[in-house]
C-alpha atoms as a PDB file:
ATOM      1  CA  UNK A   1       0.000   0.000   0.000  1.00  0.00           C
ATOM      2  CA  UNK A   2       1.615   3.569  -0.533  1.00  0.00           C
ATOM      3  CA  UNK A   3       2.038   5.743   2.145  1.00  0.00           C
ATOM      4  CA  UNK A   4       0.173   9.122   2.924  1.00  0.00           C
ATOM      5  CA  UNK A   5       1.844  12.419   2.716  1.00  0.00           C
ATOM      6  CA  UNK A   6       0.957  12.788   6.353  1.00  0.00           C
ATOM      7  CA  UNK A   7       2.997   9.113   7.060  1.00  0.00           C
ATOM      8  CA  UNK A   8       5.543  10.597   4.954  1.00  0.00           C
ATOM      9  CA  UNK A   9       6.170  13.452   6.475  1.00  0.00           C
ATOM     10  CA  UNK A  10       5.684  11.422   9.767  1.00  0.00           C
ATOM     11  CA  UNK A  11       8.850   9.249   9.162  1.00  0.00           C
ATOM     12  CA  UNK A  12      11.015  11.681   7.591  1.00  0.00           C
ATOM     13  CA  UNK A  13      11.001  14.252  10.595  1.00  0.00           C
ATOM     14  CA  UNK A  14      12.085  11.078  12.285  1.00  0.00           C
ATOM     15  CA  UNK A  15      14.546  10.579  10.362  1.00  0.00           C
ATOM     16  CA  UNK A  16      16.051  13.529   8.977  1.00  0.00           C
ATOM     17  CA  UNK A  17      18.523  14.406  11.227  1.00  0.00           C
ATOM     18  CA  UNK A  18      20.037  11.007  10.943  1.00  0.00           C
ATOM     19  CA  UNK A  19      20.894  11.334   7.325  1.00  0.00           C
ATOM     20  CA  UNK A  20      21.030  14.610   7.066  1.00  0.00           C
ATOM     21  CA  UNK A  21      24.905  15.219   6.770  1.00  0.00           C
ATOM     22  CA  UNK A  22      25.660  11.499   5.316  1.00  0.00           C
ATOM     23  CA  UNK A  23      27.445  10.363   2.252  1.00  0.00           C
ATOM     24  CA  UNK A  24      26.140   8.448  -0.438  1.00  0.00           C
ATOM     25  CA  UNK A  25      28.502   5.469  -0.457  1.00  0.00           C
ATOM     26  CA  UNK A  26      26.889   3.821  -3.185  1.00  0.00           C
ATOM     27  CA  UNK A  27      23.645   2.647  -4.656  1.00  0.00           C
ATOM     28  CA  UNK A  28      21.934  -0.447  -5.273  1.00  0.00           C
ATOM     29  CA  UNK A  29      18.719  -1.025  -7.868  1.00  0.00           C
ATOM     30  CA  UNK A  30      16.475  -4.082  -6.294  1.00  0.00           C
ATOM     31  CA  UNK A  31      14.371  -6.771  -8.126  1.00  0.00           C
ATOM     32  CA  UNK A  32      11.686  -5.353  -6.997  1.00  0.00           C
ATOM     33  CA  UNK A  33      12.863  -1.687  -8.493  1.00  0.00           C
ATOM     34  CA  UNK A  34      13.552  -0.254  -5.112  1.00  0.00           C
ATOM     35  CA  UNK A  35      16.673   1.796  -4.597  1.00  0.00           C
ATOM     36  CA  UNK A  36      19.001   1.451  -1.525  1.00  0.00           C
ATOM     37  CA  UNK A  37      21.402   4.142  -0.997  1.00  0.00           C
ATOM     38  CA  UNK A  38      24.136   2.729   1.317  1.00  0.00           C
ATOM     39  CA  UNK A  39      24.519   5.704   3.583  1.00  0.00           C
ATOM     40  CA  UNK A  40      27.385   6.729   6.130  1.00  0.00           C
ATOM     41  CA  UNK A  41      28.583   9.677   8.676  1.00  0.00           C
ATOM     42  CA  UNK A  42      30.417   9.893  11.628  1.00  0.00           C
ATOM     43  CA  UNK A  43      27.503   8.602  13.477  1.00  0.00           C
ATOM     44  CA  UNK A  44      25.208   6.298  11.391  1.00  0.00           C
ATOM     45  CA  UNK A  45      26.057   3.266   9.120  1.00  0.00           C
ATOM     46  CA  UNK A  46      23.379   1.641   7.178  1.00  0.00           C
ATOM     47  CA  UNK A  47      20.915   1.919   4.320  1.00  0.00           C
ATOM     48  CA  UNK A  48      17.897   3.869   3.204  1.00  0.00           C
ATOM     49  CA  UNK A  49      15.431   1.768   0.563  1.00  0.00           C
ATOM     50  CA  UNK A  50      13.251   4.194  -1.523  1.00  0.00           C
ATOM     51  CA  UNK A  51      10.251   1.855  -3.190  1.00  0.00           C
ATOM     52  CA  UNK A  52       8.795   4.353  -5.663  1.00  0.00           C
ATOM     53  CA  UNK A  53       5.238   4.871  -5.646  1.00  0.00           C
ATOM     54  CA  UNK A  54       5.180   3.551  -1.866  1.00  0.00           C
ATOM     55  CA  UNK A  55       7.645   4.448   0.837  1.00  0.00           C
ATOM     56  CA  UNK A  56      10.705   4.354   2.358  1.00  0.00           C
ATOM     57  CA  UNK A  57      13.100   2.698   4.950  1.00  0.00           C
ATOM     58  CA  UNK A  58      15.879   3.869   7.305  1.00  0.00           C
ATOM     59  CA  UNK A  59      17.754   0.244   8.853  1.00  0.00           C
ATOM     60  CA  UNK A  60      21.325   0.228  10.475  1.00  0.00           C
ATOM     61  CA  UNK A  61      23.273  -3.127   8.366  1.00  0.00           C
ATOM     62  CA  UNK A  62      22.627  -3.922   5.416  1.00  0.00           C
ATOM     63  CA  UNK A  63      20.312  -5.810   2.729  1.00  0.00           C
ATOM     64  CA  UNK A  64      21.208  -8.516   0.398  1.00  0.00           C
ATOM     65  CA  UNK A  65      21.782  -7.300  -3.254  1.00  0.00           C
ATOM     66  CA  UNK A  66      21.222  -8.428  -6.771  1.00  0.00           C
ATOM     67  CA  UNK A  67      24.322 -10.120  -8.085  1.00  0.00           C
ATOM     68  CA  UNK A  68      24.213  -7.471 -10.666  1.00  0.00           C
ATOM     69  CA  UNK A  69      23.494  -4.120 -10.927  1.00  0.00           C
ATOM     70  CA  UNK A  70      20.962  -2.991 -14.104  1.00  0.00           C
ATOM     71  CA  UNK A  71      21.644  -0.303 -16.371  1.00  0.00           C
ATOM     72  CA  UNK A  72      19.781   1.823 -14.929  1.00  0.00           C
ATOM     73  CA  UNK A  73      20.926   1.370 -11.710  1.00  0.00           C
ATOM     74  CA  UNK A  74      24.565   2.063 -13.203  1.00  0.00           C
ATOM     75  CA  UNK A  75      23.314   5.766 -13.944  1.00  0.00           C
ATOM     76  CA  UNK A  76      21.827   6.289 -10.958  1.00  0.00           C
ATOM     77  CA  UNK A  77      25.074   5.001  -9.296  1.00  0.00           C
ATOM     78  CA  UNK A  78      27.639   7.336 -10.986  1.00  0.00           C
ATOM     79  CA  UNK A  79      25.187  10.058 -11.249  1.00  0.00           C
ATOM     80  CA  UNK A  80      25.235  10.280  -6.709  1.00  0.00           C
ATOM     81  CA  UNK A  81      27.845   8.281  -5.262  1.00  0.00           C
ATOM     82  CA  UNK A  82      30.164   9.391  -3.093  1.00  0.00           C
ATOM     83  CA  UNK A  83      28.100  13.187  -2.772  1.00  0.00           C
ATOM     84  CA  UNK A  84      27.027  14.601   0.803  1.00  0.00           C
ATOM     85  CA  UNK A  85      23.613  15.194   1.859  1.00  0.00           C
ATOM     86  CA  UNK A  86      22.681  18.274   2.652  1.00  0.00           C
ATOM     87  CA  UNK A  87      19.222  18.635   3.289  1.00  0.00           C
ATOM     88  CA  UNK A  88      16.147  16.427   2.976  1.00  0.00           C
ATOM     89  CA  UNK A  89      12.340  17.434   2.873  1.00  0.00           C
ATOM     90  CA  UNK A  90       8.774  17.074   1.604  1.00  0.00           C
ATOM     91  CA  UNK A  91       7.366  18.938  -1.046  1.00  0.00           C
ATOM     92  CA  UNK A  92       4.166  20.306   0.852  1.00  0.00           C
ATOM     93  CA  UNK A  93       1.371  18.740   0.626  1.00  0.00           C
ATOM     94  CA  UNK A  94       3.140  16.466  -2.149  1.00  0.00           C
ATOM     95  CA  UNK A  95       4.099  12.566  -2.030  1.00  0.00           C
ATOM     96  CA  UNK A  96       7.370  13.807  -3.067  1.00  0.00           C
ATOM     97  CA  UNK A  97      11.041  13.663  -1.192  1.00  0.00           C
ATOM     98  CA  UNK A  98      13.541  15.990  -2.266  1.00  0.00           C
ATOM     99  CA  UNK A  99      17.802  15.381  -1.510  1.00  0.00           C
ATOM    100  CA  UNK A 100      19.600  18.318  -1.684  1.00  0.00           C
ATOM    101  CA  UNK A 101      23.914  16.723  -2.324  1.00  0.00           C
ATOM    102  CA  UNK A 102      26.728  18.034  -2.779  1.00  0.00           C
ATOM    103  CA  UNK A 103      29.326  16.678  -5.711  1.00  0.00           C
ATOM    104  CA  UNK A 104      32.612  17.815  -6.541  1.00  0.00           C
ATOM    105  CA  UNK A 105      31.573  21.693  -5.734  1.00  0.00           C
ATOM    106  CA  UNK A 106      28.525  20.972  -7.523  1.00  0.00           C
ATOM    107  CA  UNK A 107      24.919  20.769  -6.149  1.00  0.00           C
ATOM    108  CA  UNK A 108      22.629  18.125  -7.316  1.00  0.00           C
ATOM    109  CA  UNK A 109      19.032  16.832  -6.053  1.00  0.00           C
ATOM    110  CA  UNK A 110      17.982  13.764  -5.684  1.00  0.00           C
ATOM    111  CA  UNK A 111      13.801  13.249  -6.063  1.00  0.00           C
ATOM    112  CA  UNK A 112      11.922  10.385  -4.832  1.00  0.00           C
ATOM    113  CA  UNK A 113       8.229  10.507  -5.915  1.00  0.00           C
ATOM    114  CA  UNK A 114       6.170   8.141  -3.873  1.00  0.00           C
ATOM    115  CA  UNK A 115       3.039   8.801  -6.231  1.00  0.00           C
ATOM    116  CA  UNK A 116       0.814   6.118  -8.483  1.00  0.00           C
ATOM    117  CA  UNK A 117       3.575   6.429 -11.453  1.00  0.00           C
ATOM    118  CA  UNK A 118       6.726   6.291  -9.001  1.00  0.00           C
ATOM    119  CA  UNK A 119       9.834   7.077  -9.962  1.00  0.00           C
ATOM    120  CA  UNK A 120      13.272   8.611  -8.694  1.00  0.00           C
ATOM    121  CA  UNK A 121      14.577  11.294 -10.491  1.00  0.00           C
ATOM    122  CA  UNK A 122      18.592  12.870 -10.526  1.00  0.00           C
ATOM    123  CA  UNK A 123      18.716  17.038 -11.233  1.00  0.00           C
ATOM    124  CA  UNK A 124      21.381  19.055 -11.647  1.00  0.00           C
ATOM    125  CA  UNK A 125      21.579  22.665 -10.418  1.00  0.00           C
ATOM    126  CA  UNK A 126      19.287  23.987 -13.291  1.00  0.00           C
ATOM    127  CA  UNK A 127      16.532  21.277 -12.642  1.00  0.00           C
ATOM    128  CA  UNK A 128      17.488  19.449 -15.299  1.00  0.00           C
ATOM    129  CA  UNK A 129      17.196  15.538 -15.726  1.00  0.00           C
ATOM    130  CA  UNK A 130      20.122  13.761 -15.306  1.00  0.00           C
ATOM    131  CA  UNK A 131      18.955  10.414 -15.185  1.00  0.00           C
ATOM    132  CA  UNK A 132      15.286   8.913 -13.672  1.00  0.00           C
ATOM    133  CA  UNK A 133      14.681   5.507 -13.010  1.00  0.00           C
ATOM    134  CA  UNK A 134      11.942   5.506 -15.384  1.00  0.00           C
ATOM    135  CA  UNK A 135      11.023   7.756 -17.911  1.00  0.00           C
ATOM    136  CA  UNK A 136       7.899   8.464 -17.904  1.00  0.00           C
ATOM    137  CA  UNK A 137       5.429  10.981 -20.530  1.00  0.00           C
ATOM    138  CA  UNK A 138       2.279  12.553 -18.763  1.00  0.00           C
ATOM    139  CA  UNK A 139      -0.111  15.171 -19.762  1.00  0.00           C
ATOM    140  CA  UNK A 140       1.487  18.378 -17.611  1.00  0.00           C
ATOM    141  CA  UNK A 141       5.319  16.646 -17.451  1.00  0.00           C
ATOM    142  CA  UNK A 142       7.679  14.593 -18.808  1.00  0.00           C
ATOM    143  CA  UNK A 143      10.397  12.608 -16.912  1.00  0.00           C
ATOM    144  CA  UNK A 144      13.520  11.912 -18.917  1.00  0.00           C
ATOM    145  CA  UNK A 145      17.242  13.023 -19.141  1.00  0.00           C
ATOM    146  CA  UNK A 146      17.651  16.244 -20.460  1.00  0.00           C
ATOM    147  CA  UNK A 147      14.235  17.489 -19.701  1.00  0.00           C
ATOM    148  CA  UNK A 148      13.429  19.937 -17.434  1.00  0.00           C
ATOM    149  CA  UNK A 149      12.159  18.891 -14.107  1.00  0.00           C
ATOM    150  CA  UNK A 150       8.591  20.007 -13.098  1.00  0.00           C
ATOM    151  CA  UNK A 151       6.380  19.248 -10.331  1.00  0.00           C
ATOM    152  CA  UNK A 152       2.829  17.767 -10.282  1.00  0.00           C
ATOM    153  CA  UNK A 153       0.256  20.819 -10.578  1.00  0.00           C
ATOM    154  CA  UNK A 154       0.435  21.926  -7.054  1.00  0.00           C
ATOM    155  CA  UNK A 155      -2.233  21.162  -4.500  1.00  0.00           C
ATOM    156  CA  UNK A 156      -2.192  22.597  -1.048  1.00  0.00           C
ATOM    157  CA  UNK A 157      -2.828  19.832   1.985  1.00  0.00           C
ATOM    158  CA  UNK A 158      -5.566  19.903   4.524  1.00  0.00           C
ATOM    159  CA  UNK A 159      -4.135  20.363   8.114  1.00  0.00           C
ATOM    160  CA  UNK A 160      -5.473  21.752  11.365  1.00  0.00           C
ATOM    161  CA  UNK A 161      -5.103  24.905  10.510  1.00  0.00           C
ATOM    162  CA  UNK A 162      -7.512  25.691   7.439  1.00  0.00           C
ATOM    163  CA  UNK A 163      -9.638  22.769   8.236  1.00  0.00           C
ATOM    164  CA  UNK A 164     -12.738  24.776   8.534  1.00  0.00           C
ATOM    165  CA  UNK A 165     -12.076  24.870   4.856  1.00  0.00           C
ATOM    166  CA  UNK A 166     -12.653  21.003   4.407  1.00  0.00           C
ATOM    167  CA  UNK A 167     -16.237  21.194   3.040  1.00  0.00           C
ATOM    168  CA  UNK A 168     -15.709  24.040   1.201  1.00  0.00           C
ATOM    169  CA  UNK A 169     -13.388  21.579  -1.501  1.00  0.00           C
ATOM    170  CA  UNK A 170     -15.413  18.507  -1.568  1.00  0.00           C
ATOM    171  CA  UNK A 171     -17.441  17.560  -4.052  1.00  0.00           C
ATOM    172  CA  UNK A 172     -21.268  16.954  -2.483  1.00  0.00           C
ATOM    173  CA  UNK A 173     -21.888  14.508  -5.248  1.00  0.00           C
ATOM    174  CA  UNK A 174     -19.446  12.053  -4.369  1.00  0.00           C
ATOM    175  CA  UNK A 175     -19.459   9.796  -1.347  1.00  0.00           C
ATOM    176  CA  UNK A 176     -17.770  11.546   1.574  1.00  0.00           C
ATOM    177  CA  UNK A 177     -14.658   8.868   1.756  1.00  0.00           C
ATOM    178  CA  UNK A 178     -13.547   9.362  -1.550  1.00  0.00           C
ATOM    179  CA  UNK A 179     -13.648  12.691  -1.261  1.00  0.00           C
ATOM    180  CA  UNK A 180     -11.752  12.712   2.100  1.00  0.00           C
ATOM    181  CA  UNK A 181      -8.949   9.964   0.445  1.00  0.00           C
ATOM    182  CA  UNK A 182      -8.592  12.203  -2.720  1.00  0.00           C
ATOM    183  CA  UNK A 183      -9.080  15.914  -1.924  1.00  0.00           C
ATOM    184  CA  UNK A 184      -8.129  16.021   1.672  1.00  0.00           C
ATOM    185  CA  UNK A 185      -4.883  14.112   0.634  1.00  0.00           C
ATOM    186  CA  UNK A 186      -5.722  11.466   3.065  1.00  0.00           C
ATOM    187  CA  UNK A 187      -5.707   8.614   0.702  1.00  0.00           C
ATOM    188  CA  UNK A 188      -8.097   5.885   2.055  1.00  0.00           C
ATOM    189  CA  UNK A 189      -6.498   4.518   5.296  1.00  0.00           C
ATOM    190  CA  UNK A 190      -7.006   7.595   7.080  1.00  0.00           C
ATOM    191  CA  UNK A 191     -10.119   8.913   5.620  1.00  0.00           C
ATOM    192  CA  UNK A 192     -11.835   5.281   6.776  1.00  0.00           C
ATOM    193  CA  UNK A 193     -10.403   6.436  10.302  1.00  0.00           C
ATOM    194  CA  UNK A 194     -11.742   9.337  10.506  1.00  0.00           C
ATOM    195  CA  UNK A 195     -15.283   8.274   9.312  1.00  0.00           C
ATOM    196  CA  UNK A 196     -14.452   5.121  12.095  1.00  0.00           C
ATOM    197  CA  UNK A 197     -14.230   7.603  14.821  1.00  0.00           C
ATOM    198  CA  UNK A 198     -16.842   9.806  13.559  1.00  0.00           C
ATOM    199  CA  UNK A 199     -19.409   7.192  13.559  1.00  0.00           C
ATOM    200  CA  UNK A 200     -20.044   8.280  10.236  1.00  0.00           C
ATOM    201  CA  UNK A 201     -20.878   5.702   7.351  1.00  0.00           C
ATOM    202  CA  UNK A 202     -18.262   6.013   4.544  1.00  0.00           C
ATOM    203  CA  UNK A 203     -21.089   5.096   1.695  1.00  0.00           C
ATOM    204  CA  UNK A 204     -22.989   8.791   2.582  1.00  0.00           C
ATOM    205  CA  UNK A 205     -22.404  11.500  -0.043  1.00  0.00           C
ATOM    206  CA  UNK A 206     -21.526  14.868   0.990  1.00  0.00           C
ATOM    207  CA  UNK A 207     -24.154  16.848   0.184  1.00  0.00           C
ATOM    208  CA  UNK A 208     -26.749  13.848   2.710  1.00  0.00           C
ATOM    209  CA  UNK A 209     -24.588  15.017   5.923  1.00  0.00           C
ATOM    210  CA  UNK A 210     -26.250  17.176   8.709  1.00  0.00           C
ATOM    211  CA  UNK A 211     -24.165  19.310  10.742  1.00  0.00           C
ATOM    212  CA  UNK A 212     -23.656  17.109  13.531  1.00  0.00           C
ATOM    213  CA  UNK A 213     -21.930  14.796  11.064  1.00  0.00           C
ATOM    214  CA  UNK A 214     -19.995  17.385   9.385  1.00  0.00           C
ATOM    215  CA  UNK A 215     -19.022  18.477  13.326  1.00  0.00           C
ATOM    216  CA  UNK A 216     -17.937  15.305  14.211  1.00  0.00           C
ATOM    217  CA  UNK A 217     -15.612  14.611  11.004  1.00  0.00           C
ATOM    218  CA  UNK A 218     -13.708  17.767  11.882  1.00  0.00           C
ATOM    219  CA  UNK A 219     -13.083  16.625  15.479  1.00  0.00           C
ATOM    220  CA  UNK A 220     -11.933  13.447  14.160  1.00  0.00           C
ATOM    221  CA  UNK A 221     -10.016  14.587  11.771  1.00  0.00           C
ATOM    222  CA  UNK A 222      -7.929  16.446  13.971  1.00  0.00           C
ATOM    223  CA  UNK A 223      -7.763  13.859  16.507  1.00  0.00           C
ATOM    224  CA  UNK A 224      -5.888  11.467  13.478  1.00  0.00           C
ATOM    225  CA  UNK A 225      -3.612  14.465  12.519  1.00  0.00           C
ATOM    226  CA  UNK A 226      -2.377  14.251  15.967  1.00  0.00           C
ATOM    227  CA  UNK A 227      -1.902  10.928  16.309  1.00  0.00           C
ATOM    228  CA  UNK A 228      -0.001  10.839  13.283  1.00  0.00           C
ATOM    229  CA  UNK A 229       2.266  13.422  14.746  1.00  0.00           C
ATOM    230  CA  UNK A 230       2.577  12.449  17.799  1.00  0.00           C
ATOM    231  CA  UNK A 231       1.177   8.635  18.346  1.00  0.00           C
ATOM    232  CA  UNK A 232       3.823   5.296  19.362  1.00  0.00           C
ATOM    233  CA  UNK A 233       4.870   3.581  15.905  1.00  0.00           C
ATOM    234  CA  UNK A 234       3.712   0.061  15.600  1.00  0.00           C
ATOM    235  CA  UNK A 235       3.062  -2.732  12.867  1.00  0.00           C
ATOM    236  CA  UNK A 236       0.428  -4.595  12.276  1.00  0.00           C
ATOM    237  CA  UNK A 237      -0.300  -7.758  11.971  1.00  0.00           C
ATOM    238  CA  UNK A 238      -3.359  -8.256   9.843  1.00  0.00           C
ATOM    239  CA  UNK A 239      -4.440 -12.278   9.050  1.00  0.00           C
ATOM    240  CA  UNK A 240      -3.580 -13.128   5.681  1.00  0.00           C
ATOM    241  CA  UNK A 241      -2.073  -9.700   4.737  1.00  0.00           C
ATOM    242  CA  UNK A 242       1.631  -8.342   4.600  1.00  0.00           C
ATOM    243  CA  UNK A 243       2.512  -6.635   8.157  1.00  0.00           C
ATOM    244  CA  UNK A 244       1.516  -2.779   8.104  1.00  0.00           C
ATOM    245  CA  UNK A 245       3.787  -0.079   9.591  1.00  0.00           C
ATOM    246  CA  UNK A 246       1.275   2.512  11.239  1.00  0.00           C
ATOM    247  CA  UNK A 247       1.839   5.761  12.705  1.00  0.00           C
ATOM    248  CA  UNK A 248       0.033   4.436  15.821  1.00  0.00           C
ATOM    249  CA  UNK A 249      -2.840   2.306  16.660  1.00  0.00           C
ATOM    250  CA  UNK A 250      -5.444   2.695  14.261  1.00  0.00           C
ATOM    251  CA  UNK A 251      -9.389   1.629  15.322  1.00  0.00           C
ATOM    252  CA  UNK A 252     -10.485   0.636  11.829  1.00  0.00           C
ATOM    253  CA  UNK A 253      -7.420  -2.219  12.254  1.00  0.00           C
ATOM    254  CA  UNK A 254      -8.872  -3.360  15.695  1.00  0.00           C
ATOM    255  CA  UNK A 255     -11.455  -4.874  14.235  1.00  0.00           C
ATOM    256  CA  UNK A 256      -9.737  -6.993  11.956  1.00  0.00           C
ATOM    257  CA  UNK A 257      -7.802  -8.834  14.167  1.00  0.00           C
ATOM    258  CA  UNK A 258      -4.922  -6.208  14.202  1.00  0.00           C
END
């Protein structure tokens, strides 16, 4: 399942300041088209896996790697070994992770895009492409060497602080937890949460919700952006399913076994 821009930005301000400062000692393209930049400073020694389109992983030691190393991979290799990373952040409101490195006096940034058409993406100090893992042509962008780098059309995040603007954005034609999954940013993990807590059924369409429903999707909406901020990591353990890495406990899992 791919992660939330809220889980994202959850684990990287957990992470940050760990590889913030680290070099790039080399990099590794999976089977499963994940990256793994071996990473090392003065006070950390292990490896970061980026799984585009999904998420990512900080773990001290190391994984086991393909025998050989694609083409691709190759690229991607030469284009960012041995730089320094400087900085490390979200695009806001974007499923998007953005390396600033340093290379031979040269600056260079390293893009990780955890969206439906993942990809990872080298740029050189003029946001051009130096290499991508794939190339990709879309409507408003295209992702290849030698093009110019652009972002998705931008789209500003719901958070606690303009959330009396939620209903102002959704659509009161479509059923209130797609609209909280796609518009809200949400995607549908959280959005069934917050419908969970609100007592609210997630089949109801916008425009069929009284005020007291409306009320009580607010309150639980901000009670899940806390929790993601604040709440004790876990996994779970769902029968039949691969384990789940969760921000904390969620209730919609409790009732599957979790």
């Amino acid at each position: 399942m791919s992660a939330s821009y809220l889980e994202l930005r959850r684990l990287l301000t957990e992470i940050s300041s760990i590889i913030r400062g680290s070099r790039i000692i080399n990099l590794y393209h999976m089977d499963d088209d994940s990256i793994i930049l071996k990473l090392r400073s003065g006070d950390f020694s292990g490896e970061l896996r980026i799984i585009p389109g999904r998420f990512f992983y900080l773990v001290e030691g190391s994984y086991e790697k393909p025998v050989k190393l694609s083409e691709r991979g190759r690229a991607l290799r030469k284009a960012v070994s041995r730089s320094r990373i400087r900085d490390v952040k979200l695009v806001e409101g974007e499923r998007i992770m953005v390396m600033e490195l340093e290379k031979d006096g040269k600056i260079l940034r390293l893009i990780s895009e955890f969206l439906p058409k993942g990809t990872l993406i080298v740029v050189d100090e003029d946001n051009r492409i130096i290499e991508s893992l794939h190339h990709l042509r879309m409507k408003d962008r295209t992702i290849a060497p030698g093009e110019i780098y652009k972002l998705p059309p931008p789209r500003s995040p719901i958070t606690e602080s303009n959330l009396e603007d939620l209903f102002r954005i959704l659509d009161p034609d479509r059923k209130i937890v797609s609209e909280l999954a796609s518009k809200a940013g949400l995607g549908g993990r959280y959005a069934e949460e917050i419908l969970c807590l609100a007592g609210v059924d997630k089949g109801v369409k916008v425009k069929d919700l009284d005020e007291e429903q409306r009320a009580k999707i607010l309150e639980a909406f901000k009670k899940v952006l806390h929790s993601i901020e604040v709440g004790k990591p876990t996994i779970a353990h769902l029968p039949g399913e691969v384990p789940q890495p969760l921000p904390y406990r969620m209730e919609i899992f409790k009732s599957r076994g979790y």
